[in-house]
Protein backbone atom coordinates (compact mmCIF):
# COMPACT_ATOMS: atom_id res chain seq x y z
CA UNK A 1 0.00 0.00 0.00
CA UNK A 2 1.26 3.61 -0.97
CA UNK A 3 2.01 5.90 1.30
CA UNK A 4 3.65 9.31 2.08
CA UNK A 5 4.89 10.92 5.66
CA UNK A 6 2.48 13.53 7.73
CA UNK A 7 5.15 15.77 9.04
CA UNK A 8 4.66 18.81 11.81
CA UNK A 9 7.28 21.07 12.59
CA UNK A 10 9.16 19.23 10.41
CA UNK A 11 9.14 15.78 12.37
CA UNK A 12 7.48 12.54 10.79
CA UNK A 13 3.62 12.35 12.57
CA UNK A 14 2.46 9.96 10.68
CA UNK A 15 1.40 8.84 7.09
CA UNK A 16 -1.16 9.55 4.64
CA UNK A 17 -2.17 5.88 2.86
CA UNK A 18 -3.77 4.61 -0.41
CA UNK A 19 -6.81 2.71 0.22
CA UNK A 20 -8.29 -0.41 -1.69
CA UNK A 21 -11.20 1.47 -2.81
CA UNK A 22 -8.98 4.63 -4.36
CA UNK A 23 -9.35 7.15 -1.34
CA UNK A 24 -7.14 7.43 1.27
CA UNK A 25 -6.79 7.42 5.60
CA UNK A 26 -4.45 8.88 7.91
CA UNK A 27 -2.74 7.27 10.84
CA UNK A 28 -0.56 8.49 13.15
CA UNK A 29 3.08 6.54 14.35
CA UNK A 30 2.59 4.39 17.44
CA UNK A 31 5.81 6.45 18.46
CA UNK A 32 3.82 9.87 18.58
CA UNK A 33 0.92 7.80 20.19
CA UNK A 34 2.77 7.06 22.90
CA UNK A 35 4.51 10.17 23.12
CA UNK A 36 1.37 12.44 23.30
CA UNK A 37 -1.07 10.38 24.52
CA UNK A 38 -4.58 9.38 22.95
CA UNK A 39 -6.71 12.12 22.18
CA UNK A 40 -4.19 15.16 21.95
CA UNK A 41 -4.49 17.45 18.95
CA UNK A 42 -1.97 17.70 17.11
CA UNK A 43 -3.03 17.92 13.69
CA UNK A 44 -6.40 19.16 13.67
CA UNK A 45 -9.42 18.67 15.99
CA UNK A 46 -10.89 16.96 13.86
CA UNK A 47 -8.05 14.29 13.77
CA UNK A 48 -7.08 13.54 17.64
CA UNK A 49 -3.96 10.96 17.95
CA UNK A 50 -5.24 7.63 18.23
CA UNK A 51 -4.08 4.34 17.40
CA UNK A 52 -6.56 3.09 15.08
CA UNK A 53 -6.39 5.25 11.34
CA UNK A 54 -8.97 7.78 10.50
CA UNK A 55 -11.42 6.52 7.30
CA UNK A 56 -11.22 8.18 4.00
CA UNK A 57 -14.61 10.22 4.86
CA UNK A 58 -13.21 11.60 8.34
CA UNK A 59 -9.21 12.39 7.02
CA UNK A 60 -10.75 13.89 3.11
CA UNK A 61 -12.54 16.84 5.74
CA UNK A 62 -8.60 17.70 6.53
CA UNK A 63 -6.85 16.82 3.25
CA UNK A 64 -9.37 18.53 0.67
CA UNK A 65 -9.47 21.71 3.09
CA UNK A 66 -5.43 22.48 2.31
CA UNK A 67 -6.11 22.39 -1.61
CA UNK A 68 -7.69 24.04 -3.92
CA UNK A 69 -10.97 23.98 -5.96
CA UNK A 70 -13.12 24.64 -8.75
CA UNK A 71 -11.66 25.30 -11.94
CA UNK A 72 -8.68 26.30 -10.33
CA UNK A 73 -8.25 22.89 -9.29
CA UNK A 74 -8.54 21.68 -12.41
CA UNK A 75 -6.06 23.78 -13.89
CA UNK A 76 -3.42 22.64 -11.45
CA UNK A 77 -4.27 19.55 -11.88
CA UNK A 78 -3.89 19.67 -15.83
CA UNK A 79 -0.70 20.90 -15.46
CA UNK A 80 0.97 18.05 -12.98
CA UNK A 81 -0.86 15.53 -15.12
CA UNK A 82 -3.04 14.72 -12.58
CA UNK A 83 -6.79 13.44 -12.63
CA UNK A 84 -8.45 16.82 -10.64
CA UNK A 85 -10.88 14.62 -7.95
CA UNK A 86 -7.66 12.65 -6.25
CA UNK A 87 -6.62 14.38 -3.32
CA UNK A 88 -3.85 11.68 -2.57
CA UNK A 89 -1.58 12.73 -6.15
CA UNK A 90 -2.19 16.61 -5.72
CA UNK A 91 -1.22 16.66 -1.95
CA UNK A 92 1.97 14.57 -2.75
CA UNK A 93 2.94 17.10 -5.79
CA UNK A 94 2.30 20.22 -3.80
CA UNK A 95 2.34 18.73 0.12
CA UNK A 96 5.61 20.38 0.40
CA UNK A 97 4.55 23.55 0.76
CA UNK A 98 0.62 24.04 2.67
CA UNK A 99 -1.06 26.19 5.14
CA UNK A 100 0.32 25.85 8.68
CA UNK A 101 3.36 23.59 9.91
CA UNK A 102 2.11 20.37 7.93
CA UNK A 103 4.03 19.04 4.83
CA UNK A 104 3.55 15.88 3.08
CA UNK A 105 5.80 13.30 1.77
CA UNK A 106 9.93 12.63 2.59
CA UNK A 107 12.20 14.53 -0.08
CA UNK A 108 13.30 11.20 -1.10
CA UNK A 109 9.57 10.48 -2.10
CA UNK A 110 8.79 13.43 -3.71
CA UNK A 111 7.31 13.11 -7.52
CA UNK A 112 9.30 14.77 -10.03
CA UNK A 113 6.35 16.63 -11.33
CA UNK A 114 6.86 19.09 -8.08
CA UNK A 115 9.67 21.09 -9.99
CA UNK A 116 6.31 21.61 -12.45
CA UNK A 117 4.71 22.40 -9.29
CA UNK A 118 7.15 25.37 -7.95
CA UNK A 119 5.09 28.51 -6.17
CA UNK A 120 1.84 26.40 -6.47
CA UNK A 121 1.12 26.32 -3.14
CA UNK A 122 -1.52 24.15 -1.68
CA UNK A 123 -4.18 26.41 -0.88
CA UNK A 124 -7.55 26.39 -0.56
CA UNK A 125 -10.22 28.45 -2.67
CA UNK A 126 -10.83 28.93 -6.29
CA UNK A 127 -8.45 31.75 -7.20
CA UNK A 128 -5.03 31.58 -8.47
CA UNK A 129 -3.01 31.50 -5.79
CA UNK A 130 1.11 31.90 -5.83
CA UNK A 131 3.98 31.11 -3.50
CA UNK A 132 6.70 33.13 -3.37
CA UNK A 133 9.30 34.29 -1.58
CA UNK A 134 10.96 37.01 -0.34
CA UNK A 135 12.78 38.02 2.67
CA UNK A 136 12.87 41.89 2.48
CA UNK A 137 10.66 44.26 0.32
CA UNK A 138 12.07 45.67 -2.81
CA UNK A 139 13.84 42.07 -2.97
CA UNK A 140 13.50 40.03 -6.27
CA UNK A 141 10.89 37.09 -6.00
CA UNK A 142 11.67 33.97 -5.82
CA UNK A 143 9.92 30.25 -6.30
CA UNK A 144 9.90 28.85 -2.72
CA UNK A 145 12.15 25.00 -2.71
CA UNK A 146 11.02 22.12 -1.01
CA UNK A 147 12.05 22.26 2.83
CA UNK A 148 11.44 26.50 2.55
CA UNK A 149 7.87 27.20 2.65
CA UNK A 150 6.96 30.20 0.87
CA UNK A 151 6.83 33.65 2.80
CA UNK A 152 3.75 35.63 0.88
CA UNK A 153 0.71 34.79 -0.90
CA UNK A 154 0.15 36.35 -4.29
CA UNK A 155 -2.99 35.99 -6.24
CA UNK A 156 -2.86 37.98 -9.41
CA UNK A 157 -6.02 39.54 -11.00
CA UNK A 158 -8.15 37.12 -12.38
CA UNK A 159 -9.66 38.09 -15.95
CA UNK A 160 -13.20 37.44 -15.27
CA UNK A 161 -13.87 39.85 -11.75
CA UNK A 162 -12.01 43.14 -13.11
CA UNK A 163 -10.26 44.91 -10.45
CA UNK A 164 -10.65 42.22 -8.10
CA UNK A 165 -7.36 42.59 -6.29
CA UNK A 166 -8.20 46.15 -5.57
CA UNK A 167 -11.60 44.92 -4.55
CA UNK A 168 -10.00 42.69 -1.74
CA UNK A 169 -7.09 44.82 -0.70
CA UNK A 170 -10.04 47.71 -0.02
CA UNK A 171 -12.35 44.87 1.82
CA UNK A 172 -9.50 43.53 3.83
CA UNK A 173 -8.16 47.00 4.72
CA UNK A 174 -11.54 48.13 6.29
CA UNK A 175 -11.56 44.67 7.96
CA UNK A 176 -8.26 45.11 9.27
CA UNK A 177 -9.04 49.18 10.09
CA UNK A 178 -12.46 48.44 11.92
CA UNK A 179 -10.21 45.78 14.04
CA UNK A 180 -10.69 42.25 12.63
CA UNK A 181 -8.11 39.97 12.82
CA UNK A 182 -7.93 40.10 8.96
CA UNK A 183 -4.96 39.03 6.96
CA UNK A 184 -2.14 41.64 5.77
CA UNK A 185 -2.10 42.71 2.43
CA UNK A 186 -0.58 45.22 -0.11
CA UNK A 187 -1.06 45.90 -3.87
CA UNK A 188 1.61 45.35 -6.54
CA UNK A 189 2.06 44.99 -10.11
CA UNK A 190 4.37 41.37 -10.85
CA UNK A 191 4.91 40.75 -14.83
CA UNK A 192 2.76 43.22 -15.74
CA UNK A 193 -0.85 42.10 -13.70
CA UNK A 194 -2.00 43.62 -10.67
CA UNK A 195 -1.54 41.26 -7.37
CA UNK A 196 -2.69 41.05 -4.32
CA UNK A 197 0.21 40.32 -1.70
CA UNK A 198 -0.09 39.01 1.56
CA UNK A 199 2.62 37.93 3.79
CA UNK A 200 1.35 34.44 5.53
CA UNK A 201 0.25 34.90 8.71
CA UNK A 202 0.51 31.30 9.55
CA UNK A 203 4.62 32.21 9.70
CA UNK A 204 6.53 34.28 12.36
CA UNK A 205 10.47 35.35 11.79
CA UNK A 206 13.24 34.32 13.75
CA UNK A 207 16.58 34.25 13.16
CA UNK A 208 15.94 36.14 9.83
CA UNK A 209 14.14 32.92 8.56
CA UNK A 210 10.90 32.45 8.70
CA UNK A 211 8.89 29.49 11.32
CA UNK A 212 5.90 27.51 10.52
CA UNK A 213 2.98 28.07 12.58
CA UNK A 214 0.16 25.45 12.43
CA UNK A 215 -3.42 26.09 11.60
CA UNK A 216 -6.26 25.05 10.13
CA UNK A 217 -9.72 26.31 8.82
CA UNK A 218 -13.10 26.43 11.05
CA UNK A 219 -14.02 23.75 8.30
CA UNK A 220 -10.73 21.56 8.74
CA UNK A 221 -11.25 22.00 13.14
CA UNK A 222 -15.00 20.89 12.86
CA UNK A 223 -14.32 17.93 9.70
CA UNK A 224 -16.40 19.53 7.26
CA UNK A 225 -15.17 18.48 4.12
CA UNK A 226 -16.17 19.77 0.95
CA UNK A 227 -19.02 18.92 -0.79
CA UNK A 228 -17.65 18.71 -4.21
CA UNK A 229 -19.26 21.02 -6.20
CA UNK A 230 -18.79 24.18 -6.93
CA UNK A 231 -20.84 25.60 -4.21
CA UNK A 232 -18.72 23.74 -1.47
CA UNK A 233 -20.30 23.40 1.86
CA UNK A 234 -22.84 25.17 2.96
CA UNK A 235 -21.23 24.68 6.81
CA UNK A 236 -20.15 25.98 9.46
CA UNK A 237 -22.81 28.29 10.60
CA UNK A 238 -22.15 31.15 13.13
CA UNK A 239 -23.42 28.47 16.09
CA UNK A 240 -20.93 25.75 15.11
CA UNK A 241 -18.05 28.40 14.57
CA UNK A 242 -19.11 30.17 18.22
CA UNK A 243 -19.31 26.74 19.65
CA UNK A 244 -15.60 25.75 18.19
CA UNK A 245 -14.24 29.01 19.67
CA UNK A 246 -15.50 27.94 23.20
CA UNK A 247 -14.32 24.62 23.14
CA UNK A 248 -11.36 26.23 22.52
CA UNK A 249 -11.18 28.81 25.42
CA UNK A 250 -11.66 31.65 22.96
CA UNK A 251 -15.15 33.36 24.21
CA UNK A 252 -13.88 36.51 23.91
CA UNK A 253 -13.51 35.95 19.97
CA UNK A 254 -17.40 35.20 20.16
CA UNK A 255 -18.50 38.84 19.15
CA UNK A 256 -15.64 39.05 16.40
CA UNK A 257 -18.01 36.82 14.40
CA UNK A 258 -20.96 38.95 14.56
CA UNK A 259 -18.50 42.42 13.75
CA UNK A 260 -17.25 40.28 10.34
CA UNK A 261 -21.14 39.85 9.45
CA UNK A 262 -21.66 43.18 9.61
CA UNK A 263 -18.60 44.12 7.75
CA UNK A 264 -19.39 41.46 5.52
CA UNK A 265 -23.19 42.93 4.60
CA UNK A 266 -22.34 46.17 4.50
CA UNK A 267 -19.68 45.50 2.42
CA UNK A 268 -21.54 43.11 0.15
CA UNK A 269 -19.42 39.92 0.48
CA UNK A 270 -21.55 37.04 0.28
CA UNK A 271 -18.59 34.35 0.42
CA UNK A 272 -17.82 33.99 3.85
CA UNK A 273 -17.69 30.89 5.27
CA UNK A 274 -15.79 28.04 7.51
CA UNK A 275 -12.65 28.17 4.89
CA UNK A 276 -11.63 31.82 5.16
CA UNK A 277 -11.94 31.42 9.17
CA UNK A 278 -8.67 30.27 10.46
CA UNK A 279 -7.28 29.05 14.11
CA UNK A 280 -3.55 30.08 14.03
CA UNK A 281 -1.48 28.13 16.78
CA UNK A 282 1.79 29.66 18.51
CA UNK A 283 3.41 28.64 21.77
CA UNK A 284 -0.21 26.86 22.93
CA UNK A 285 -2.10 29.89 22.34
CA UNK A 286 -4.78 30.19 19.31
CA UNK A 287 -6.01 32.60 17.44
CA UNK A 288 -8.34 33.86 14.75
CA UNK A 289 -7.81 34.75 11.40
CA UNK A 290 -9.65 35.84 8.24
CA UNK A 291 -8.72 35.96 4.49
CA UNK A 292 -10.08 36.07 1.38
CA UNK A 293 -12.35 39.45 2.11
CA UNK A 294 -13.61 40.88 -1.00
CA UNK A 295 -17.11 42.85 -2.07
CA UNK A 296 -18.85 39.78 -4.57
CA UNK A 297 -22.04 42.45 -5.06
CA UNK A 298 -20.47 44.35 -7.24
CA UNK A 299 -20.17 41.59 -9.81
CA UNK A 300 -23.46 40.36 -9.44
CA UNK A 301 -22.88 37.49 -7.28
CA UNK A 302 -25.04 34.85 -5.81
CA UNK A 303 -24.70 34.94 -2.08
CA UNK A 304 -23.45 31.62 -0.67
CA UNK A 305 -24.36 29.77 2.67
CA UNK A 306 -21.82 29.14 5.72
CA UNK A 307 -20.94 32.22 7.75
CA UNK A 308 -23.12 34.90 6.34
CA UNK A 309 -26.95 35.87 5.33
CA UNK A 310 -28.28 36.33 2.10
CA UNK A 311 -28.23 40.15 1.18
CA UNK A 312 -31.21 40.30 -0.57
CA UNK A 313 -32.98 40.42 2.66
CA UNK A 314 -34.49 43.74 3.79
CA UNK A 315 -32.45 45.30 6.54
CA UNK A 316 -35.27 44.62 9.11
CA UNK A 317 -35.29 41.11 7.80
CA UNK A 318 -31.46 41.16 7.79
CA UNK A 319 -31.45 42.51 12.12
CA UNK A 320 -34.40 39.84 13.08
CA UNK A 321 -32.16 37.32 11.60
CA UNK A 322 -28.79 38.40 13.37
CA UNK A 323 -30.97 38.30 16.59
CA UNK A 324 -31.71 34.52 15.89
CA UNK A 325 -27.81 34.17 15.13
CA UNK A 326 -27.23 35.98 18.55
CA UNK A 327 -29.45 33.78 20.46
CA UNK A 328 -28.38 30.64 19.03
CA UNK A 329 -24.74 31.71 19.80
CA UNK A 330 -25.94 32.12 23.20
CA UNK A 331 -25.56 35.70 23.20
CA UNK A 332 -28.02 38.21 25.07
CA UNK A 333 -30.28 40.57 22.70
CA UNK A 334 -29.08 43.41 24.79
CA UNK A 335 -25.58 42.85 24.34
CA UNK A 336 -26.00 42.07 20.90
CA UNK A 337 -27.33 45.51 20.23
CA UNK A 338 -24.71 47.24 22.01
CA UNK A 339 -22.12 44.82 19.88
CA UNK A 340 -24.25 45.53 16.62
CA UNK A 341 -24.41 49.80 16.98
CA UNK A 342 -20.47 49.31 17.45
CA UNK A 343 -19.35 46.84 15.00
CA UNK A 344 -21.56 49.32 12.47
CA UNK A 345 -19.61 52.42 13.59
CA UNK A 346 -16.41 50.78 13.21
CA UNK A 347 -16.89 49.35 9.90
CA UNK A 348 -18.09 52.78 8.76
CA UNK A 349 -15.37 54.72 10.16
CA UNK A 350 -12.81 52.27 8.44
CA UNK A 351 -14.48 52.39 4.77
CA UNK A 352 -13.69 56.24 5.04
CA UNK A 353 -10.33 56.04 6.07
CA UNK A 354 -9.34 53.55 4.06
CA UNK A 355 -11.28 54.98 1.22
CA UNK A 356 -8.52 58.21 1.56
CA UNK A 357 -5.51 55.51 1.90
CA UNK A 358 -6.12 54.30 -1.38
CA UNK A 359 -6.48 57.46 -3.18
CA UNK A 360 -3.30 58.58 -1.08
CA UNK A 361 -1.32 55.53 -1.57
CA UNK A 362 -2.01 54.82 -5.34
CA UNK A 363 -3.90 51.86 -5.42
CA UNK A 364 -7.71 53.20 -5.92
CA UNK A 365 -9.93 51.77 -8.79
CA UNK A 366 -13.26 52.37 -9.79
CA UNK A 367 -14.66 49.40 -8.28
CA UNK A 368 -13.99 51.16 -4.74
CA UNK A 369 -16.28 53.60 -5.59
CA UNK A 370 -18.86 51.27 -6.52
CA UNK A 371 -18.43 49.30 -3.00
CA UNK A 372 -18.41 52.34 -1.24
CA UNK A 373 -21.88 53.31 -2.66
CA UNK A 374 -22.87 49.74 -2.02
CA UNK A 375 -21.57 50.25 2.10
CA UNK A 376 -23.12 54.33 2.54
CA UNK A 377 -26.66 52.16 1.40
CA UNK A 378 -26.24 49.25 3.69
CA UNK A 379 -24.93 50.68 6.32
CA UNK A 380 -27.39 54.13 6.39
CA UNK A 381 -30.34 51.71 6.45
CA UNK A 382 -28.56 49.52 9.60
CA UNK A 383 -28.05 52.60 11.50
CA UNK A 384 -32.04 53.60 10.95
CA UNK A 385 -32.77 50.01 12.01
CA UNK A 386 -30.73 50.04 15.11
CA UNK A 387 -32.14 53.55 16.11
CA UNK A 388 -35.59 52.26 16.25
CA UNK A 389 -34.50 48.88 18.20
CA UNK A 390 -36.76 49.57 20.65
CA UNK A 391 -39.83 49.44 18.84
CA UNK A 392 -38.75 47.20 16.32
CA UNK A 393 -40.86 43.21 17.21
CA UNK A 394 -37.95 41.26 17.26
């Protein structure tokens, strides 16, 4: 039977396996069994240590959650010569290099077809997404080798959502402005395309190298695996994710939830969801982290389910429907409010800041203006909303 090494931190956890029927399990060493004990989380909690190996089903939640999807997917897959739907072959050719402290597969092991493979990070999502490298900025780029993950993400403008990477670097900066724990991220022009550029947060700098920190998606934590379409999972929802942060000790990252779906309405992103939520480990401590923040109303967008409400709700509709989220995360209505009339105020204080930034720093495009017409709507009819709270039937 096939296999390649799990490795964390660099050290040999385990190993991913071929099954009979074509998928594939993961079991841990009996030496890091005994080491840690049965039930510690290493991995993912999804995946305690245990003896026994985890079934195809219950290790694909963990595996399909590092890589990519869509047409994407099937792009990279094209080009390694791979069949797109087998997770095994495209983890091998790009396990080198994936979010968090986890790498796949000895050096010895490693198909040739991963020199084809060089800044294709495994990522999840259904954008082009790059590895590179570079130590210092105004440095040259450079492909990332196997045994140096790569130190930024760069996702050049797609073709078919124009200014997209000035979409998300606007998005993210308000996120980031307003207080979020949202990924880093600058604009640049590589070979000629626009990029957005994001230094991985899921890496801290010592030594003048940079250290893997692990981490994994809300999805990953909770084994919800894809469902393999394009729509992907419609799961978690806000309780799941508020009942994940709790089991972790993280109640005060409770109300960061409901700030991202307000920033996320009045905004107009309606892709939010268990894979852009991330739990970043360091030194025993977690934390939270978003990515992939971008405005999909302005390009006509379908909304999809997991961590945020359809916006073609009314805003009174839209409120009465936070309040259910609120009670089912176990939150008081009267908190909520309070949390609600300040997560609005920040989110609208940031969109005008950030609004200047780009005009000040060079990177504005016309699609800002349309997001910012889109925000002014939503969040003008919020504010009304939250003003009449007291006579409004919740």
């Amino acid at each position: 039977m096939h296999s390649i090494d799990v490795c964390l931190h660099g050290e040999r956890i385990g190993a991913l396996a071929r099954t009979a029927d074509g998928g594939y399990e993961l079991s841990y060493a009996p030496s890091v069994v005994a080491k840690h004990g049965s039930g510690s989380v290493l991995l993912s909690h999804s995946l305690p240590v245990r003896a026994d190996p985890y079934s195809s089903d219950t290790t694909r939640a963990y595996v399909e959650g590092l890589l990519p999807r869509g047409g994407e997917r099937r792009r990279l897959a094209a080009e390694l010569g791979v069949d797109a739907t087998d997770g095994y072959e495209l983890v091998a050719a790009l396990g080198y290099d994936c979010p968090g402290a986890v790498t796949f597969g000895a050096e010895r092991e490693r198909p040739r077809r991963t020199a084809i493979a060089a800044s294709r990070i495994a990522l999840g999502g259904d954008r082009e997404k790059l590895g590179m490298v570079r130590d210092r900025l105004g440095e040259p780029w450079r492909k990332p080798v196997p045994g140096r993950p790569s130190t930024h993400v760069v996702k050049p403008e797609p073709g078919d959502r124009p200014e997209m990477a000035a979409n998300e670097m606007f998005c993210t900066s308000v996120f980031r402005q307003a207080g979020l724990p949202a990924a880093k991220a600058t604009m640049e022009t590589i070979d000629g395309r626009d990029c957005l550029v994001s230094p991985r947060f899921d890496q801290v700098w010592e030594g003048g190298e940079p250290r893997r920190l692990h981490q994994e998606t809300f999805c990953q934590a909770l084994g919800i695996p894809p469902l393999g379409g394009e729509g992907e999972a419609d799961a978690p929802g806000f309780a799941e994710a508020c009942g994940l942060l709790r089991a972790l000790g993280r109640e005060r990252d409770v109300p960061t939830l409901i700030h991202a779906a307000f920033g996320n309405y009045v905004l107009g992103n309606g892709d939010s969801h268990g894979r852009n939520f991330a739990l970043v480990f360091r030194d025993g401590a977690v934390r939270v982290a978003m990515y992939d923040i971008a405005s999909t109303v302005v390009y006509d967008e379908a909304t999809e389910a997991g961590m945020v409400l359809p916006d073609d709700l009314d805003v009174t509709t839209y409120l009465r429907r936070l309040c259910e989220v609120a009670a089912e995360c176990g939150i008081d209505l009267d908190v909520f409010h309070i949390q609600a009339s300040c997560a609005l105020k920040y989110i609208c204080d940031a969109i005008e800041v950030v609004a200047e930034r780009a005009e000040a720093q060079g990177w504005y495009a016309p699609v800002i203006d349309r997001i910012f017409e889109v925000a002014q709507d939503r969040a003008g009819r919020c504010a009304e909303r939250l003003l009449l709270w007291d006579h409004m039937d919740m």
